[in-house]
Protein backbone atom coordinates (compact mmCIF):
# COMPACT_ATOMS: atom_id res chain seq x y z
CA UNK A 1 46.27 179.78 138.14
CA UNK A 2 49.55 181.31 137.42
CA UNK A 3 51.80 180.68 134.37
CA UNK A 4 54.14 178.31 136.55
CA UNK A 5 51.50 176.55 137.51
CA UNK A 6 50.32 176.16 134.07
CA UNK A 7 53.81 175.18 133.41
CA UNK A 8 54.48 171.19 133.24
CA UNK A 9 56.76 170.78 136.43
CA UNK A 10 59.83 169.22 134.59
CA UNK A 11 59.95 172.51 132.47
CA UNK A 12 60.16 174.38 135.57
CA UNK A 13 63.94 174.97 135.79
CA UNK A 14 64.64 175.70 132.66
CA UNK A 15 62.95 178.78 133.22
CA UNK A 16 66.23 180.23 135.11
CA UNK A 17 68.11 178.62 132.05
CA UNK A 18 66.86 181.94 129.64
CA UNK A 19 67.61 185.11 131.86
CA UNK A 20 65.05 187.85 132.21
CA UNK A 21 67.89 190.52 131.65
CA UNK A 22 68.59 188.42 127.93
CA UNK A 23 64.98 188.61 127.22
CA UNK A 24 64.53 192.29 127.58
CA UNK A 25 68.04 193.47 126.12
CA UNK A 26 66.23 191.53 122.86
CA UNK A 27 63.51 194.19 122.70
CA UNK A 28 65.62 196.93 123.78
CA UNK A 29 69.41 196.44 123.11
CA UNK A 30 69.70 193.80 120.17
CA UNK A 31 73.79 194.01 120.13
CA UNK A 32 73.96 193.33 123.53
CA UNK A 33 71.51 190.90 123.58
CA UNK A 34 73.16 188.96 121.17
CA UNK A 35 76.84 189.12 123.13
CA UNK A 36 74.56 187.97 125.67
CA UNK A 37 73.53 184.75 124.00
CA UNK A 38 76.69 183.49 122.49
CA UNK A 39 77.77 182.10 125.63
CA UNK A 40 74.56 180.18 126.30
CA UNK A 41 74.45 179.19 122.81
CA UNK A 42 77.82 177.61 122.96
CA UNK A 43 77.17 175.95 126.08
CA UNK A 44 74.12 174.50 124.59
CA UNK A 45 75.95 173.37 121.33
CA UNK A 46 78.88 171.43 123.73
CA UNK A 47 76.43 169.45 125.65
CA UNK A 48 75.10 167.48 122.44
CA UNK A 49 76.28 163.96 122.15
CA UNK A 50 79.14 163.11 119.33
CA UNK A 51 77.63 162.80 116.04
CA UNK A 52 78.52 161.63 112.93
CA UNK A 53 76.77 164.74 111.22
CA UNK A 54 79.28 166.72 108.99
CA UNK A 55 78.40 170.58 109.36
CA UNK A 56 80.28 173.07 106.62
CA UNK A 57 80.19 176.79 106.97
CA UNK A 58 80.33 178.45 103.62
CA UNK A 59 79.30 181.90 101.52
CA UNK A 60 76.48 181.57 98.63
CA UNK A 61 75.65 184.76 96.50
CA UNK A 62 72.56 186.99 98.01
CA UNK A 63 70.57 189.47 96.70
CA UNK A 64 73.17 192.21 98.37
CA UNK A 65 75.81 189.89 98.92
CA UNK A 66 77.00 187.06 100.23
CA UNK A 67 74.63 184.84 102.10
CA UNK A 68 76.35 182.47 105.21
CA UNK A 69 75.17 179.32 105.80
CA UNK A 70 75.92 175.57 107.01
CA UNK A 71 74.76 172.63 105.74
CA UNK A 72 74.39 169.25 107.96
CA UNK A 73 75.21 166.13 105.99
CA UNK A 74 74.10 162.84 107.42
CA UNK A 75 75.75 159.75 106.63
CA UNK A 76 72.52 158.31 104.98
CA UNK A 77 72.59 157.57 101.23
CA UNK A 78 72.16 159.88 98.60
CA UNK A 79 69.84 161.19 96.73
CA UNK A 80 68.57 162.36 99.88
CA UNK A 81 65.88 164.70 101.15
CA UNK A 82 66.67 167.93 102.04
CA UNK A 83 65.65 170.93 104.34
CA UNK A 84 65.86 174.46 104.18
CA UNK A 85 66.02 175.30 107.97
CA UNK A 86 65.60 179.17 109.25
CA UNK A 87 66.88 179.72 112.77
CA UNK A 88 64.44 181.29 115.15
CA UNK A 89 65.50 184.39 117.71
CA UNK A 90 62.62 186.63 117.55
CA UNK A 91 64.00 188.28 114.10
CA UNK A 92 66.68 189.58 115.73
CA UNK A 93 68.74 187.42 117.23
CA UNK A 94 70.35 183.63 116.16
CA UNK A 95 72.90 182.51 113.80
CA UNK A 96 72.74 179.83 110.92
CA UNK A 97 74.59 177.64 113.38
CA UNK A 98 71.79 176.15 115.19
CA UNK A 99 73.07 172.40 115.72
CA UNK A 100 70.44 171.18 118.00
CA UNK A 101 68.10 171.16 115.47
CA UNK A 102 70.64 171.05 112.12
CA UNK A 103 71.73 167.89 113.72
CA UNK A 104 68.84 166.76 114.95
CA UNK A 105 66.92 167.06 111.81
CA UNK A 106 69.71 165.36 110.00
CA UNK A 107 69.91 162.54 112.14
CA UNK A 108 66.11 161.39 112.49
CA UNK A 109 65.19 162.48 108.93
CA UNK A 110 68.34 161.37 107.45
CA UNK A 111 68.05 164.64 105.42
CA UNK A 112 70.52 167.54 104.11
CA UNK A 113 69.89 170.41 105.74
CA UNK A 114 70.69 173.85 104.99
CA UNK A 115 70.74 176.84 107.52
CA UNK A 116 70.31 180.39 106.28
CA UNK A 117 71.97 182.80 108.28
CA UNK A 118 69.25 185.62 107.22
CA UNK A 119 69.81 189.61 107.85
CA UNK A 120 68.20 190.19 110.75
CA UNK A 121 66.01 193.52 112.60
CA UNK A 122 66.99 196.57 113.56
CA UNK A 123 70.03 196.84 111.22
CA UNK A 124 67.36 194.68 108.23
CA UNK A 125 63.43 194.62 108.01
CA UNK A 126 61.71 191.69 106.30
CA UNK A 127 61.95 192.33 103.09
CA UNK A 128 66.33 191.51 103.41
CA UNK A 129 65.34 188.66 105.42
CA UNK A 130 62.71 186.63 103.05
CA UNK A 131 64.82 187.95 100.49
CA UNK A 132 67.59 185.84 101.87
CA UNK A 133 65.85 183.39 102.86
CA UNK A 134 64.40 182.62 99.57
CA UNK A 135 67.91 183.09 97.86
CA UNK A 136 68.99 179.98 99.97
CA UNK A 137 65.89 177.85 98.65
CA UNK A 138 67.04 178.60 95.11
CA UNK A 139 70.61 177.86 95.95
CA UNK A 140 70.11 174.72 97.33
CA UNK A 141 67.44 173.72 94.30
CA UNK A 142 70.01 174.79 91.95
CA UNK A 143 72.66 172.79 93.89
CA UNK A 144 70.62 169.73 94.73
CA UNK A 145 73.29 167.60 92.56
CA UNK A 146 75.81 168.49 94.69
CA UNK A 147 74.42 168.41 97.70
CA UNK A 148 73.24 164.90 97.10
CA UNK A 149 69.28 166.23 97.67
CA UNK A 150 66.69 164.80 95.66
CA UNK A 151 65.20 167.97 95.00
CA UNK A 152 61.58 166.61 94.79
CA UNK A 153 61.77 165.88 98.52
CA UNK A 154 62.82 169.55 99.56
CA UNK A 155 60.71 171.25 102.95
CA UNK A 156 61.16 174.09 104.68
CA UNK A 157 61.02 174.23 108.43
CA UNK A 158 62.50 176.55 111.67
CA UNK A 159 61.08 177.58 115.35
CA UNK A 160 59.92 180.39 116.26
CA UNK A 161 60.87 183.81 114.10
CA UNK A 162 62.36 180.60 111.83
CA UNK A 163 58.86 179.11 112.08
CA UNK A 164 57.16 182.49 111.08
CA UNK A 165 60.24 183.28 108.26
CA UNK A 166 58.81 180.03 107.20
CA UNK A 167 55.25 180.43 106.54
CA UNK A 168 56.26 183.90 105.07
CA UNK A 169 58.82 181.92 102.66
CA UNK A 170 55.95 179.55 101.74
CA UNK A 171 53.94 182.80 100.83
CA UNK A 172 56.61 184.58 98.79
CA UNK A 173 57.63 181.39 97.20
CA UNK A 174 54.60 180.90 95.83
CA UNK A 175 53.53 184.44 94.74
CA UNK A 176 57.20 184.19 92.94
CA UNK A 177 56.70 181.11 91.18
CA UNK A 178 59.42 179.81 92.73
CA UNK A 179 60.24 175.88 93.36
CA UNK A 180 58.13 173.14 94.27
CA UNK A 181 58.09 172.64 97.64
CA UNK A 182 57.04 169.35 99.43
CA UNK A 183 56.77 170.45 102.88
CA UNK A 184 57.03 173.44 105.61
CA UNK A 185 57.35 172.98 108.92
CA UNK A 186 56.11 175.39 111.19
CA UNK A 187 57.39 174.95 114.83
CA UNK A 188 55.77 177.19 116.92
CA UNK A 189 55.76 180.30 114.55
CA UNK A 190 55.67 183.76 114.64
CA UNK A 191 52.39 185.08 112.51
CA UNK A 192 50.87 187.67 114.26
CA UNK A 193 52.44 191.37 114.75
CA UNK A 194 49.29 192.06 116.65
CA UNK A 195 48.89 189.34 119.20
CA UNK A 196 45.22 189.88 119.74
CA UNK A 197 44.73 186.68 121.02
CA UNK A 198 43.97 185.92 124.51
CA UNK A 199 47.25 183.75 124.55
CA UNK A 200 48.82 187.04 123.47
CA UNK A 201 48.12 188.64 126.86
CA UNK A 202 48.38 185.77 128.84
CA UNK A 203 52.42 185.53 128.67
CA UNK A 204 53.92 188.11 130.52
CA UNK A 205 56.37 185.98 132.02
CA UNK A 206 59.81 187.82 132.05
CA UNK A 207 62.05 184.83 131.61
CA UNK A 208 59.92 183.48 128.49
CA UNK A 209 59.00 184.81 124.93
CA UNK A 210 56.35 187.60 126.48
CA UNK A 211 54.33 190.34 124.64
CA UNK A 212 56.33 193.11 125.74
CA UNK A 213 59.51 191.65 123.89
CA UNK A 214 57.73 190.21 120.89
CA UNK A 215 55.84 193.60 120.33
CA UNK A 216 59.48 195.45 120.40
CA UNK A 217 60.62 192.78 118.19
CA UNK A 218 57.77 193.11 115.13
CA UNK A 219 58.39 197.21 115.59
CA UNK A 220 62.08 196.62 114.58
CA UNK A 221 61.05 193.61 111.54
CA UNK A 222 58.22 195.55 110.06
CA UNK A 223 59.85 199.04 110.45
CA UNK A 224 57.86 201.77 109.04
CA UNK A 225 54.73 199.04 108.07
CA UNK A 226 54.67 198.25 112.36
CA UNK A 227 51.43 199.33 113.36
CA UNK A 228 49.51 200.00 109.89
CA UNK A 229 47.23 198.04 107.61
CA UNK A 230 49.64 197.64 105.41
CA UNK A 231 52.15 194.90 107.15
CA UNK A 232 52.99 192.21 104.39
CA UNK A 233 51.89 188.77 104.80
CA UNK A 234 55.53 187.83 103.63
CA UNK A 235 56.64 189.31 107.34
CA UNK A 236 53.48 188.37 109.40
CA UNK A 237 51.58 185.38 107.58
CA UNK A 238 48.71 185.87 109.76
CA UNK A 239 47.66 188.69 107.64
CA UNK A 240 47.53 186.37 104.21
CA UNK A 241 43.97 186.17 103.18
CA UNK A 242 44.72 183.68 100.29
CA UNK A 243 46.38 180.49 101.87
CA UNK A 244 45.65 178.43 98.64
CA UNK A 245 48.32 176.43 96.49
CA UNK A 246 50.89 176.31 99.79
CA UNK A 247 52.86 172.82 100.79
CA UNK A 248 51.77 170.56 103.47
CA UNK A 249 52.06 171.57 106.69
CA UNK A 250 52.66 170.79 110.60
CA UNK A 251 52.08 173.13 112.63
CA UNK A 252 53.21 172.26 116.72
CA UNK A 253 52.62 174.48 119.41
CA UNK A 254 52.77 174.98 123.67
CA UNK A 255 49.32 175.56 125.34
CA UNK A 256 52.06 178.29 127.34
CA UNK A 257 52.88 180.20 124.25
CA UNK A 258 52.72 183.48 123.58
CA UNK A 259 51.71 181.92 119.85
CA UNK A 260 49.54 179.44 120.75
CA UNK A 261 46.00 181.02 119.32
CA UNK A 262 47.84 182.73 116.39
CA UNK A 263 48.83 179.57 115.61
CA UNK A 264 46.24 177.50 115.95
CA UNK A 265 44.17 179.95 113.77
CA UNK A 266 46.91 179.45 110.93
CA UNK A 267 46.74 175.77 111.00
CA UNK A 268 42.88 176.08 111.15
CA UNK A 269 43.24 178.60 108.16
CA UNK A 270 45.17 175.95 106.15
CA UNK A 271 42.80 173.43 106.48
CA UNK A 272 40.25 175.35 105.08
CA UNK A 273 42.19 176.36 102.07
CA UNK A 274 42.71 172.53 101.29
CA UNK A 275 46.00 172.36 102.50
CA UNK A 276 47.14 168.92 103.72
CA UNK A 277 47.89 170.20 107.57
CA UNK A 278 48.93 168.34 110.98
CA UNK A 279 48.38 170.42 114.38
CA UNK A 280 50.21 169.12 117.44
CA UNK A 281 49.51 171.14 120.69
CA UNK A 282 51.66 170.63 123.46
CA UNK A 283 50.30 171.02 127.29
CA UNK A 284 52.57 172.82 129.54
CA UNK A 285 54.97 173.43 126.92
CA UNK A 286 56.02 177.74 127.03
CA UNK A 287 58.14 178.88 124.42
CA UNK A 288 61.01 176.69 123.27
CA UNK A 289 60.95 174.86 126.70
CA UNK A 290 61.93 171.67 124.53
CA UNK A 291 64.81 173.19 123.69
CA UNK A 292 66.00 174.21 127.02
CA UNK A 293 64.78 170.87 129.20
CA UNK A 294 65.32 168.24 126.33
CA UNK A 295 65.32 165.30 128.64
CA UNK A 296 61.81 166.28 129.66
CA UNK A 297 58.71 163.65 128.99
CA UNK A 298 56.80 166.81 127.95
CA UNK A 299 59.81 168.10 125.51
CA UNK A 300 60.68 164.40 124.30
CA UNK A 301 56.86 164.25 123.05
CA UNK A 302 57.19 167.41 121.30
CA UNK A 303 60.28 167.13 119.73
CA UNK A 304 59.19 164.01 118.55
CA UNK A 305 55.99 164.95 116.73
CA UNK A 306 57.77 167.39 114.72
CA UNK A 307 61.15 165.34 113.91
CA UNK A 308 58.47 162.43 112.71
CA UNK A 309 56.04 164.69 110.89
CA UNK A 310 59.17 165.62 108.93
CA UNK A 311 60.41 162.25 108.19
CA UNK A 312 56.80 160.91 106.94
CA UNK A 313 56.87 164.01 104.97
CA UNK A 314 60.43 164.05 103.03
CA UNK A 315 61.85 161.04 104.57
């Protein structure tokens, strides 16, 4: 059976919606790839419905710099949860304004969420990226006042290289005694530099996430670590071998992935180090289709489960 057969039929078209020539200019061209996007990303952002979600671009202080964000404010009351989000885009690609998801999450969680806009590969290898990332989490901690976040009801969540930024955080923020966290949410993330996994030579589908393009991608994030022993679990959380004392987790995930063993194995992983963990898998979801055919039954169900899993969690 071939991968659009495998695919549920209402996901179909939105396989045109994500251009081949996009998908390999990520691997092999990152500044073009990203000219490519902005259209489609803007396109994407003006078809959401009005919203009475506030979003705020504005600088924090980084490690080696300032930091760009923007922070969704709902119009629930305050003290409210909050939620670091990470925007996905294979390490490479994305921006800190990701409103599908900064609004979404804000709306059905009736949370504050911040979005990191992280350095990204080949200009930035992991290590500026979690560094980044894990600047944000203290700034918002620090700022919870402010922000009108309770900050014992704090998660961390993204999709994709956001999802995989977001175990990694989980990691590091532990090993660096840093704040309590009450949740991560890991939406179909990126573990596994290796993709060993029979999924991870299944999807070879040039219009979707496909191992060709995610290999290219982890040679550009890891750098000179890329095909060693020696790749950090903070970049690849796959390769943790202690998955003790971490936050509660959901883990969600397309039976079409290129992810889909990797990250079944992590959720599996968690469970056996004790760690309170939900696994949603999808049927006939590929990579980010939810995204790209919303109104989809298949998409609606998934979207769902992890909007929900966040709200019990924080909410």
């Amino acid at each position: 059976m071939s991968f659009i057969d495998r695919v549920d039929p209402e996901l179909v078209p939105g396989l045109e919606l994500f251009p081949a020539e996009l998908m390999t200019a990520i691997g092999d061209d990152p500044p073009s790839a990203r000219a490519m996007l902005e259209p489609l990303l803007s396109a994407m952002a003006e078809m959401l419905p009005p919203t009475d979600v506030t979003i705020e671009e504005r600088a924090i202080p980084g490690p080696d710099g300032d930091i760009s964000i923007a922070i969704y404010q709902p119009t629930a009351p305050v003290p409210r949860p909050g939620l670091l989000m990470i925007h996905g885009g294979g390490y490479i690609v994305g921006t800190a304004r990701e409103d599908m998801n900064g609004i979404g999450y804000a709306e059905h969680v009736g949370c504050t969420v911040v979005s990191v806009d992280y350095r990204m590969a080949p200009e930035f290898t992991y290590k500026a990226s979690i560094a980044d990332c894990f600047a944000g989490l203290n700034w918002m901690f620090e700022n919870a006042d402010e922000l009108g976040v309770d900050s014992s009801r704090i998660a961390i969540g993204g999709g994709s290289a956001g999802g995989g930024l977001t175990a990694g955080l989980a990691l590091y923020n532990r090993d660096n005694k840093g704040p309590d966290l009450a949740f991560q949410l890991l939406v179909y993330p990126m573990l596994d530099d290796t993709h060993e996994t029979p999924s991870g030579y299944e999807v070879t589908h040039p219009n979707v996430w496909n191992r060709d393009v995610s290999l290219k991608a982890w040679k550009m994030y890891l750098g000179d670590e890329y095909g060693t022993d020696k790749v950090s679990p903070y970049a690849a959380a796959a390769r943790a071998t202690d998955l003790s004392g971490l936050p509660p987790a959901f883990v969600t995930v397309g039976t079409e992935d290129l992810f889909r063993d990797e990250d079944i194995d992590y959720a599996q992983r968690l469970m056996a180090a004790g760690i309170p963990t939900e696994l949603q898998v999808v049927p006939g979801m590929f990579h980010g289709g939810e995204g790209l055919v919303p109104t989809a039954g298949v998409s609606q169900r998934m979207r769902l489960g992890y909007l929900d899993a966040l709200k019990r969690a924080i909410g």
